[in-house]
Protein backbone atom coordinates (compact mmCIF):
# COMPACT_ATOMS: atom_id res chain seq x y z
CA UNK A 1 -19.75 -81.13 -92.98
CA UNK A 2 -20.18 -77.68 -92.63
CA UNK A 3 -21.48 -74.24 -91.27
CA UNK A 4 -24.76 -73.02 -93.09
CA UNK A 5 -26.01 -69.43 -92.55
CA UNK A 6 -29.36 -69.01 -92.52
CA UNK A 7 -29.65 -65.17 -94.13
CA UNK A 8 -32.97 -63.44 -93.50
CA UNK A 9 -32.55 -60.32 -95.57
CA UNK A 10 -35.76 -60.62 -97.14
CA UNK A 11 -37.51 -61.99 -94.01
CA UNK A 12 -39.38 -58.93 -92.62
CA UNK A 13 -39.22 -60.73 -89.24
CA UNK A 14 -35.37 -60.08 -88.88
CA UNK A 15 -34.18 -62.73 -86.93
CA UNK A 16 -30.26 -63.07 -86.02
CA UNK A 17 -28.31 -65.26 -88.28
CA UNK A 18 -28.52 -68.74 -86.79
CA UNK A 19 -25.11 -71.26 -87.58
CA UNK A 20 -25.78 -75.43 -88.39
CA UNK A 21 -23.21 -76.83 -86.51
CA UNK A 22 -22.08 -79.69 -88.48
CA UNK A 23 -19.39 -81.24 -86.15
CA UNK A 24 -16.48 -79.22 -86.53
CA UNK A 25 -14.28 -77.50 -83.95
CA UNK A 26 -13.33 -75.16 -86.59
CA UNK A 27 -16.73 -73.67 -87.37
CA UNK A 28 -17.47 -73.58 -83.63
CA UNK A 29 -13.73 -71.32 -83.78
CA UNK A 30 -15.38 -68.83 -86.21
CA UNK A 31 -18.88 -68.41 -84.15
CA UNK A 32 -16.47 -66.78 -81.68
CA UNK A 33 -14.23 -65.01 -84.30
CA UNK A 34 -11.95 -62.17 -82.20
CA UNK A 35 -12.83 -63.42 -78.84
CA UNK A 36 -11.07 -66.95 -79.63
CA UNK A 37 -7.87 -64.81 -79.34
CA UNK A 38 -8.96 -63.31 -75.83
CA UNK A 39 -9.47 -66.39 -73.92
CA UNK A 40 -13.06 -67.57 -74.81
CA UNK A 41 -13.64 -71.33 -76.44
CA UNK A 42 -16.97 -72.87 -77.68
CA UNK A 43 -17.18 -76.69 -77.29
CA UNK A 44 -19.73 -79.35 -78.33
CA UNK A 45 -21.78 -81.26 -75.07
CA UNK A 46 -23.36 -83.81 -76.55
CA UNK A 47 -25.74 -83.81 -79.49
CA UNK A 48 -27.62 -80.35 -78.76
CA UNK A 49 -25.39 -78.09 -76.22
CA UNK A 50 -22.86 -75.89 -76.97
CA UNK A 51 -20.36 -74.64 -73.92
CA UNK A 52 -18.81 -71.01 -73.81
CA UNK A 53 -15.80 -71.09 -71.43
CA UNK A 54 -13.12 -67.86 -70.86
CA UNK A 55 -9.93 -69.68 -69.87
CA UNK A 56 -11.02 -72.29 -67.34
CA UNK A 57 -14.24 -70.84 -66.33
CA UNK A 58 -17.42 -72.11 -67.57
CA UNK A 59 -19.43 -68.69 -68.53
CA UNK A 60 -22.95 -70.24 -70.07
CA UNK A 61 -24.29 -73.36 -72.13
CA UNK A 62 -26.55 -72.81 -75.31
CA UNK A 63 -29.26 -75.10 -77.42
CA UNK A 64 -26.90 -75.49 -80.57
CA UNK A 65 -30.04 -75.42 -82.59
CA UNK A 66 -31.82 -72.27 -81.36
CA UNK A 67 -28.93 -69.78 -80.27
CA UNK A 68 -28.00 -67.11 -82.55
CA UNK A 69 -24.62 -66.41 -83.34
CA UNK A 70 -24.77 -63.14 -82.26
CA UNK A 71 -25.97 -64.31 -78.86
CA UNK A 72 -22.66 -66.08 -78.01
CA UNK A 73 -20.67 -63.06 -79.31
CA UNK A 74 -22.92 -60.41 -77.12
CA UNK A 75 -22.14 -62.95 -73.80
CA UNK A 76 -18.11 -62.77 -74.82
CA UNK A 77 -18.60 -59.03 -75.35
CA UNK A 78 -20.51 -58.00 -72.07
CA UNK A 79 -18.05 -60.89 -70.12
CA UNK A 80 -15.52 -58.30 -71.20
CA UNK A 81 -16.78 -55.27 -70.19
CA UNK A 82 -17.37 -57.16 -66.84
CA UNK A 83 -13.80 -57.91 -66.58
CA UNK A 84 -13.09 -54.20 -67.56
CA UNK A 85 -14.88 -52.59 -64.64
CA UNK A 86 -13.67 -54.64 -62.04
């Protein structure tokens, strides 16, 4: 099991990297790379959901199968700047 990347660089459409989540906590760890370290955790719902939590707080859930990485990373990154201006 494992985390395929789906690179588009000779798609002309330019869609986001998308990850296969193959059942491991650890590739679900490197979705959020940095942001693990600030607080934020990914975890598996079921068969199709992924959860994005800061500390206790549930922040959003995601379609494993459709959600760019760089979705999850923009929600950790603007949940940030939240925090920073208030």
């Amino acid at each position: 099991m494992a985390c395929r990347m789906n690179s588009r660089l000779n798609d002309s459409s330019k869609e986001d990297d998308m990850a296969q989540y193959a059942g491991l906590q650890s590739v679900l760890n490197a979705v959020l790379g940095e942001y693990r370290s600030m607080g934020f955790r990914l975890i598996e719902d079921g068969d199709h959901f992924l959860k994005l939590y800061y500390q206790d707080g549930l922040l959003d859930v995601y379609n494993q199968a459709r959600t760019p990485i760089i979705v999850i990373q923009n929600a950790c990154k603007t949940y940030l700047g939240v925090l920073g201006a208030s």
